[in-house]
Protein backbone atom coordinates (compact mmCIF):
# COMPACT_ATOMS: atom_id res chain seq x y z
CA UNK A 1 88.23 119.48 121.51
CA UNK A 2 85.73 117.29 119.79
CA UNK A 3 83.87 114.64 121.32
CA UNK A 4 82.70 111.74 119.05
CA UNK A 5 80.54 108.46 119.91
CA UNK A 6 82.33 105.24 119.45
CA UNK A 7 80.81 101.93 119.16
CA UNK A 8 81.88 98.80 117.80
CA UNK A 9 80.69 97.66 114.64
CA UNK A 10 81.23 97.05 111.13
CA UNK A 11 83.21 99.63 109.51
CA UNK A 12 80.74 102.68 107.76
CA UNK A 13 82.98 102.85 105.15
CA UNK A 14 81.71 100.19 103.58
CA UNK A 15 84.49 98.35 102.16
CA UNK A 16 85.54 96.45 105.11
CA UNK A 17 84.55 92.96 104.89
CA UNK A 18 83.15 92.47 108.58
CA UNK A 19 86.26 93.55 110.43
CA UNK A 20 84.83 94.75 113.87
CA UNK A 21 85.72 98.61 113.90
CA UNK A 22 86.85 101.02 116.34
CA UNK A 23 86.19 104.27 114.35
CA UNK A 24 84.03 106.47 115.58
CA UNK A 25 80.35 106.66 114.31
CA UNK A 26 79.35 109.93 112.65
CA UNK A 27 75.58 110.88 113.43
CA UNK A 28 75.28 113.71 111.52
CA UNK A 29 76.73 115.82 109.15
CA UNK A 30 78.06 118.74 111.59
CA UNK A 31 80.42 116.35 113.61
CA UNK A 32 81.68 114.68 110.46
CA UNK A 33 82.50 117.99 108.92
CA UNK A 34 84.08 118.89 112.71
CA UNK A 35 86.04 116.02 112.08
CA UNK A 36 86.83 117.16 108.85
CA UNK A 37 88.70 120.67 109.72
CA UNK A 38 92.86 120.97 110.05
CA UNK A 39 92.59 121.71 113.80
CA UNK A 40 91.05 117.51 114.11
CA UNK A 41 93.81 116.18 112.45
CA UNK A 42 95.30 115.08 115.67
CA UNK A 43 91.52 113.48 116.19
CA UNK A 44 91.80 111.51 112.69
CA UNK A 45 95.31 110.09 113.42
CA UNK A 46 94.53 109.08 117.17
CA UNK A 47 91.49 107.14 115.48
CA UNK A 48 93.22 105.71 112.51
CA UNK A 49 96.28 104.46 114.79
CA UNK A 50 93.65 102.99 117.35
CA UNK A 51 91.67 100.82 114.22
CA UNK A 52 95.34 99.82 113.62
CA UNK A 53 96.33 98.50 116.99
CA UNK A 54 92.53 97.30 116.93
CA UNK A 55 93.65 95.06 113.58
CA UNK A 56 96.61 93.71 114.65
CA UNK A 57 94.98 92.33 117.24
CA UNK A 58 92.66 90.95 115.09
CA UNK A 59 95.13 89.21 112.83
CA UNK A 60 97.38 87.48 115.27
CA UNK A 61 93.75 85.99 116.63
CA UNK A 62 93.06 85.14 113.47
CA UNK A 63 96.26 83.43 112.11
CA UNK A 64 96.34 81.70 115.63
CA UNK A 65 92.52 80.26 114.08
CA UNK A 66 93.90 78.87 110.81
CA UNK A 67 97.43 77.84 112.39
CA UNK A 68 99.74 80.12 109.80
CA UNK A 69 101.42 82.96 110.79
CA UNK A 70 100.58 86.75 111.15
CA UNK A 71 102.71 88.73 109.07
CA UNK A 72 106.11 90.41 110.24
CA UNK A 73 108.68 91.40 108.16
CA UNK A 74 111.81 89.49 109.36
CA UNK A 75 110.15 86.30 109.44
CA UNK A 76 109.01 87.18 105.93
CA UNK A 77 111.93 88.01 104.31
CA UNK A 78 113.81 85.20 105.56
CA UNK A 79 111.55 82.89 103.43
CA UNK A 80 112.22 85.18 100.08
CA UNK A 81 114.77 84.12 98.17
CA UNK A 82 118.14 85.63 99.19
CA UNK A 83 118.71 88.79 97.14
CA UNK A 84 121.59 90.77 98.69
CA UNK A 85 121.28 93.58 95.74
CA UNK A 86 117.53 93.98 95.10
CA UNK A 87 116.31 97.09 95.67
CA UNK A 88 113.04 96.78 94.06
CA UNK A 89 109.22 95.48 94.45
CA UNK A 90 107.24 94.90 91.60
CA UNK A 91 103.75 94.50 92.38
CA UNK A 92 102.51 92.46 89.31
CA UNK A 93 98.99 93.20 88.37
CA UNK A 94 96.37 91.23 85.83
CA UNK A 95 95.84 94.30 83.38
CA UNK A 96 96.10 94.08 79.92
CA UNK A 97 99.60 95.81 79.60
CA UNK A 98 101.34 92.77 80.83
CA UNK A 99 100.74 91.58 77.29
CA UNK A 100 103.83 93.45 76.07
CA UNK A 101 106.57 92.82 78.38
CA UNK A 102 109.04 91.33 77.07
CA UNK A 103 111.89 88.83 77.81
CA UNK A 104 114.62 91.08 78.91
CA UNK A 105 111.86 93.06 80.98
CA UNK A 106 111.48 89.40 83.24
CA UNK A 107 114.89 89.10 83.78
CA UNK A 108 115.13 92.22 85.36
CA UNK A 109 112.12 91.67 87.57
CA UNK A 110 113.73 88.18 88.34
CA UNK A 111 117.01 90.39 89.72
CA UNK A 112 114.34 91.66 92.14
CA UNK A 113 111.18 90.96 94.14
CA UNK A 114 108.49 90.62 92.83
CA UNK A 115 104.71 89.61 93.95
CA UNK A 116 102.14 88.40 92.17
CA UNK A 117 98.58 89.87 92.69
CA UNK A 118 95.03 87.33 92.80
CA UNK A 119 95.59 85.43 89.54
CA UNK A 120 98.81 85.73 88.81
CA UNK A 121 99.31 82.23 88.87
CA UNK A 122 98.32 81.79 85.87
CA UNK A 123 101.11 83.58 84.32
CA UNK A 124 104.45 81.77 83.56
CA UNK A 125 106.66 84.04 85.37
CA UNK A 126 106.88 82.69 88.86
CA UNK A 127 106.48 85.91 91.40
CA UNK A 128 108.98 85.76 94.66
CA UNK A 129 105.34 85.93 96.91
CA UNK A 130 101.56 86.11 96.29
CA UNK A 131 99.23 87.78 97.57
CA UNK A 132 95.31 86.69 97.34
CA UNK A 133 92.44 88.00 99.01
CA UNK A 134 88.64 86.45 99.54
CA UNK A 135 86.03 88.72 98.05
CA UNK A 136 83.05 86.39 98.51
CA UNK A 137 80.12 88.53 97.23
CA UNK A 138 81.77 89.29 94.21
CA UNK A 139 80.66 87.55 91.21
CA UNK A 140 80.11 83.72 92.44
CA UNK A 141 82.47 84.31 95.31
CA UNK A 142 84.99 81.65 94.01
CA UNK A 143 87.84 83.55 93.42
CA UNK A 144 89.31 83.07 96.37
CA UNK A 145 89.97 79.17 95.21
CA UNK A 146 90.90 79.39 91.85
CA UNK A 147 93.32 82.14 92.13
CA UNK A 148 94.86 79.43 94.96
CA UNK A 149 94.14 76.83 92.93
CA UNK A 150 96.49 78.47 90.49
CA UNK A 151 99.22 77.96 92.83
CA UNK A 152 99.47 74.35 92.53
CA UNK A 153 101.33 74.23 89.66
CA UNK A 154 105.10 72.19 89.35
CA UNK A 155 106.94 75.41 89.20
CA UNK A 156 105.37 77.03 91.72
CA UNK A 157 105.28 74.70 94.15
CA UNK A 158 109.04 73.97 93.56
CA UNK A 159 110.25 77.35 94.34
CA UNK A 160 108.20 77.36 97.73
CA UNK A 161 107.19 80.95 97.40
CA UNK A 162 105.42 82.69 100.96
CA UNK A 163 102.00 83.77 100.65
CA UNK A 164 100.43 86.61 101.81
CA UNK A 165 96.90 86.35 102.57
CA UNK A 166 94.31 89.25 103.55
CA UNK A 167 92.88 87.73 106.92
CA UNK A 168 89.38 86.61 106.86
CA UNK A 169 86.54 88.36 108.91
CA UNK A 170 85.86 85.00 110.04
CA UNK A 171 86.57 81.00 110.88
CA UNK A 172 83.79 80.42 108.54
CA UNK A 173 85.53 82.16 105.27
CA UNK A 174 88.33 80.47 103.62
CA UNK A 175 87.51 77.42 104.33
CA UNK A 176 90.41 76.48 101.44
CA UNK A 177 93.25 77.00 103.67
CA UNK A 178 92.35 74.04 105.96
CA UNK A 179 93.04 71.54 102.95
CA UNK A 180 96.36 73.43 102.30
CA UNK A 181 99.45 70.72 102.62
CA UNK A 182 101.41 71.58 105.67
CA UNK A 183 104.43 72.30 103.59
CA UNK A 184 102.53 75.38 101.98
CA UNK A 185 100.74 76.04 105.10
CA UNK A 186 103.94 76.69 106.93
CA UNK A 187 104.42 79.72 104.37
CA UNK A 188 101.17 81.26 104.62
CA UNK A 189 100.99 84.73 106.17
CA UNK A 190 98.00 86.88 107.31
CA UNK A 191 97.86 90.74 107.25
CA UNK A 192 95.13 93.32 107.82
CA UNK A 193 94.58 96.41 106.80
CA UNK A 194 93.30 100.15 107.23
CA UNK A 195 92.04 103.26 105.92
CA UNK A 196 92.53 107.06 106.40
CA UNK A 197 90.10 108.44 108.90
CA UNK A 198 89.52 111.50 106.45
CA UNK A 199 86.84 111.22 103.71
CA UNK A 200 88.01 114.95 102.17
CA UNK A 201 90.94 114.47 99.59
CA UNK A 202 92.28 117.95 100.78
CA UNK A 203 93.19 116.13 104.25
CA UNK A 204 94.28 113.15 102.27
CA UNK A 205 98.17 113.26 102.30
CA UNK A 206 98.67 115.14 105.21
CA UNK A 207 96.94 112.35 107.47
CA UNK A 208 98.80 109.42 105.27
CA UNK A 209 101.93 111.13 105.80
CA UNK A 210 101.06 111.83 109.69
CA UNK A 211 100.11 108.15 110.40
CA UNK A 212 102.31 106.36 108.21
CA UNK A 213 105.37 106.29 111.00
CA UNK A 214 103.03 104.75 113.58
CA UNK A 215 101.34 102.35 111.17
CA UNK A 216 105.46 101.39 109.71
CA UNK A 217 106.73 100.96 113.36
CA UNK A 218 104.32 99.80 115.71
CA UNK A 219 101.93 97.74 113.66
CA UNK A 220 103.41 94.83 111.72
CA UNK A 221 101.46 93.42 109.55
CA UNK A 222 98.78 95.90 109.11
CA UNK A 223 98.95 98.12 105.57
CA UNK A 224 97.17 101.43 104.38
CA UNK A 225 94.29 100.50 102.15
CA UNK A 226 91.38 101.95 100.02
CA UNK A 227 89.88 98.81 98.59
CA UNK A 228 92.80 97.70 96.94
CA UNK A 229 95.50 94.57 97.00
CA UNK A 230 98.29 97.17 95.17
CA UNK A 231 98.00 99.87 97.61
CA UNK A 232 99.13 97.30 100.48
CA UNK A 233 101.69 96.30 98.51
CA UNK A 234 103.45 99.20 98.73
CA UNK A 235 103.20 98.59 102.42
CA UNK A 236 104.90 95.74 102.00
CA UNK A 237 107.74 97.38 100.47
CA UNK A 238 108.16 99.48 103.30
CA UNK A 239 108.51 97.44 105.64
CA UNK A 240 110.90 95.10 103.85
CA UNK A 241 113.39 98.48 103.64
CA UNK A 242 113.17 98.68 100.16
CA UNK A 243 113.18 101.81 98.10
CA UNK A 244 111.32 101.27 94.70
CA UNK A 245 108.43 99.89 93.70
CA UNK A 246 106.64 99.76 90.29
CA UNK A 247 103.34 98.95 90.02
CA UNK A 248 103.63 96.36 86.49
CA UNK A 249 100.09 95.32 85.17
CA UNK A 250 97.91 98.08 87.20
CA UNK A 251 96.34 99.94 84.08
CA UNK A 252 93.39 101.12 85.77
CA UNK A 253 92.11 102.86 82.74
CA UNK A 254 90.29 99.69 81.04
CA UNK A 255 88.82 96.19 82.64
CA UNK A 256 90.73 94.35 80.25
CA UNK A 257 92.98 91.31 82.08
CA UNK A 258 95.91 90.03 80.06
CA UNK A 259 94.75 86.66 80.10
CA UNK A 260 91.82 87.08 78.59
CA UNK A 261 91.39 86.83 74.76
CA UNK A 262 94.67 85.90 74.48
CA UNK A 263 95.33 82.95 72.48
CA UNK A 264 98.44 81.81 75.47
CA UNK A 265 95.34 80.94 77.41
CA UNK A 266 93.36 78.40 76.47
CA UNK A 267 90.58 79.33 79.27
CA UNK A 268 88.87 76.10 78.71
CA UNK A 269 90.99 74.01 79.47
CA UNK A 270 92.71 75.65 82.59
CA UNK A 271 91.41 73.88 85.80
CA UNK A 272 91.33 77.03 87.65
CA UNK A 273 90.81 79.64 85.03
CA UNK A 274 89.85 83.25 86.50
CA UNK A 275 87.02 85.05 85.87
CA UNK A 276 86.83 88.96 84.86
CA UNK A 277 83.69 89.45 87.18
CA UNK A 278 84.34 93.52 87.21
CA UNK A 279 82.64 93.60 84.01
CA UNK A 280 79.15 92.39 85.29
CA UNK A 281 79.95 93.01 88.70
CA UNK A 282 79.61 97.04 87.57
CA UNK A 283 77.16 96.29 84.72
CA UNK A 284 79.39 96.78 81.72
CA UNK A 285 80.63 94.97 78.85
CA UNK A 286 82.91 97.34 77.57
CA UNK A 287 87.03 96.21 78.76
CA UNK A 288 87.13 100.27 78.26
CA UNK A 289 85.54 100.84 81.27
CA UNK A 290 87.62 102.10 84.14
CA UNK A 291 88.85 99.55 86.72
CA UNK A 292 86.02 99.40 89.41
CA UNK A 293 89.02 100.25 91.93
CA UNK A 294 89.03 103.73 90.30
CA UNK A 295 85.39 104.16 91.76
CA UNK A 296 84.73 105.43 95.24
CA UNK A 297 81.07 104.09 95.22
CA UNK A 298 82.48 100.90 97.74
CA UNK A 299 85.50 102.81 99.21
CA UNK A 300 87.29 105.48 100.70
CA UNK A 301 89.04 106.94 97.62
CA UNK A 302 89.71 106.13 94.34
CA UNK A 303 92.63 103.83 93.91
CA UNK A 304 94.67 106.74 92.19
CA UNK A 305 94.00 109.39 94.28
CA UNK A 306 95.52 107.17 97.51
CA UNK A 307 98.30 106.09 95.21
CA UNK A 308 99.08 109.42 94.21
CA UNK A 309 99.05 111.33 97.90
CA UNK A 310 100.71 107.84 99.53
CA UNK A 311 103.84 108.25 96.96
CA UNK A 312 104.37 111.46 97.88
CA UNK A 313 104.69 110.85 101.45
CA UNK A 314 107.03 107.96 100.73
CA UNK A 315 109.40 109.69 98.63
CA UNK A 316 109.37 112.78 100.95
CA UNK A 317 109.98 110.63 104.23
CA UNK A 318 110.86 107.21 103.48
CA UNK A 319 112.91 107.20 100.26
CA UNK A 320 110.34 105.07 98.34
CA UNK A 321 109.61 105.85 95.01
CA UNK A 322 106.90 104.60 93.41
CA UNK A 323 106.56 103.85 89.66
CA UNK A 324 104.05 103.19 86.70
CA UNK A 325 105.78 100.37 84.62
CA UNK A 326 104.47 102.09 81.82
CA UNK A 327 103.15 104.88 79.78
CA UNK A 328 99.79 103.25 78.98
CA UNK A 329 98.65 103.23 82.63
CA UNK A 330 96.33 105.81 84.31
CA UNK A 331 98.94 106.28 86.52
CA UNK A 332 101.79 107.75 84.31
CA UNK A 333 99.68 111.30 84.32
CA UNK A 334 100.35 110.92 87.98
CA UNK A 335 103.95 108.86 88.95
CA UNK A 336 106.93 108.75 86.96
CA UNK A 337 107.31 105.64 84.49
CA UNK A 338 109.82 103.39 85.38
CA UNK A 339 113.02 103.30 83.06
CA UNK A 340 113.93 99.63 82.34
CA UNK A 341 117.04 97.91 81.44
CA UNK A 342 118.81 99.57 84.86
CA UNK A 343 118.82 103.13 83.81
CA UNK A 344 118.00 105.69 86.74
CA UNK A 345 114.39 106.86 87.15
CA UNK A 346 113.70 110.44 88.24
């Protein structure tokens, strides 16, 4: 057996945003690598599940705070649009590939759900849900607002879409929501979120796969994470029963966004224009850089390797499969690429 000190504080690895943690503190190198071996997987699971219960918690407090709702999936669903047939999520990223979608390829994301990621509000295509997320010490910490403030057009507002919002580490952060109408309050849904308890990719998909039932059936609300708004996502697609989800827009192999030089966007004269604050944010100018998700300096694991050892799990126990929308992204050397126009994927 391994003992390990637990205290509560901010999470060590460093890409939790103040959440109060449960996980144990490692004080040197021999009990992390203790923790580390195949005989403490039972170790990493009992701590992963208890940061879990530790953020639901955490969320329902929180929602209480801001008056919306915590996240669970019946609730949730009922405020989707009624789609007896759809099967599908499509998680719609900002990457440059979004460019060349084209009409027919809509259509068939309109026969299914789809959610729209940060600033996808900008985009004409109205999503089924959003979800946004407050990263205040990125950039000028504004994001936050104007990918909200990208909500408030006609269309949007029309179709009454739910909106799924990363819960704050504070009252003090998101200050936005309090102005919200009530009518779009009333829609508003918080969720948390958690990571592996392993740091060693070797331990990586076994301790997904052996926490993922516990995190699916006892914890509403509360998604697998490494840093990043897609990985949840798929979360989200579990528990709303469906069994395919294609991750549209998440190139990961550039920094370009498809709203940017793109002469559909007139920047200037958009209200609530995004930013691209990546670029500076990881001191490059070149949109060939690597999304900073695909980085491991701030989290966990690289977005791709969680992607990668999460799909498996799904598809082994859950049915899910999970799909690169096309051939272009970083992720097609590791899922398969979704076939559109209704033909069957393998």
């Amino acid at each position: 057996m391994f003992l390990f000190p637990v205290e509560r504080l901010c999470d060590p690895s460093g890409y939790h945003d103040g959440m109060r943690s449960l996980r144990p503190v490692i004080t040197n190198r021999l009990s992390r690598a203790a923790l580390e071996t195949r005989c403490a997987s039972a170790v990493r699971k009992g701590i992963t599940l208890r940061e879990a219960r530790a953020e639901r918690v955490f969320v329902r407090r929180q929602a209480q705070n801001f008056g919306v709702r915590a996240y669970e999936p019946q609730a949730f669903r009922s405020r989707l649009k009624r789609k007896d047939t759809a099967d599908t999520l499509f998680v719609l990223g900002s990457g440059s590939s979004i460019r060349s979608l084209t009409a027919e390829q809509f259509e068939e994301m309109r026969s299914q759900f789809s959610v729209g990621i940060n600033n996808w509000g900008i985009h004409p295509f109205v999503a089924d849900f959003y979800a946004l997320e407050s990263v205040p010490w990125v950039g000028d910490g504004k994001d936050f607002s104007r990918a909200l403030g990208l909500l408030s057009r006609n269309d949007i507002l029309a179709a009454r879409p739910p909106l799924m919002v990363l819960r704050p580490s504070s009252e003090r952060h998101l200050p936005e929501l309090k102005d919200l109408a009530p009518a779009i309050l009333e829609r508003v849904f918080f969720y948390g979120r958690i990571a592996p308890s392993t740091r060693r990719l070797e331990n990586l998909q076994a301790d997904i796969a052996g926490v993922l039932p516990g995190l699916v059936s006892q914890h509403d609300g509360v998604f697998l994470d490494s840093g990043a708004s897609v990985i949840r996502m798929i979360g989200v697609a579990i528990s709303l029963g469906l069994s395919r989800v294609v991750l549209t827009g998440v190139d990961l192999n550039n920094s370009d966004y498809f709203w940017e030089n793109n002469k559909d966007y007139e920047l200037s004269t958009i209200r609530y224009a995004p930013e691209n604050n990546q670029r500076g944010y990881w001191s490059s100018k070149s949109p060939s850089t690597p999304h900073e998700t695909m980085r491991a300096d701030n989290r966990p694991f690289p977005v791709t390797d969680v992607i990668c050892a999460l799909s498996e799990c799904l598809l082994a126990d859950h049915g899910l499969r999970v799909y690169a929308s096309t051939p272009e992204s970083a992720l097609s050397e590791l899922l398969p690429v979704f076939s559109w126009g209704g033909k069957v994927s393998i």
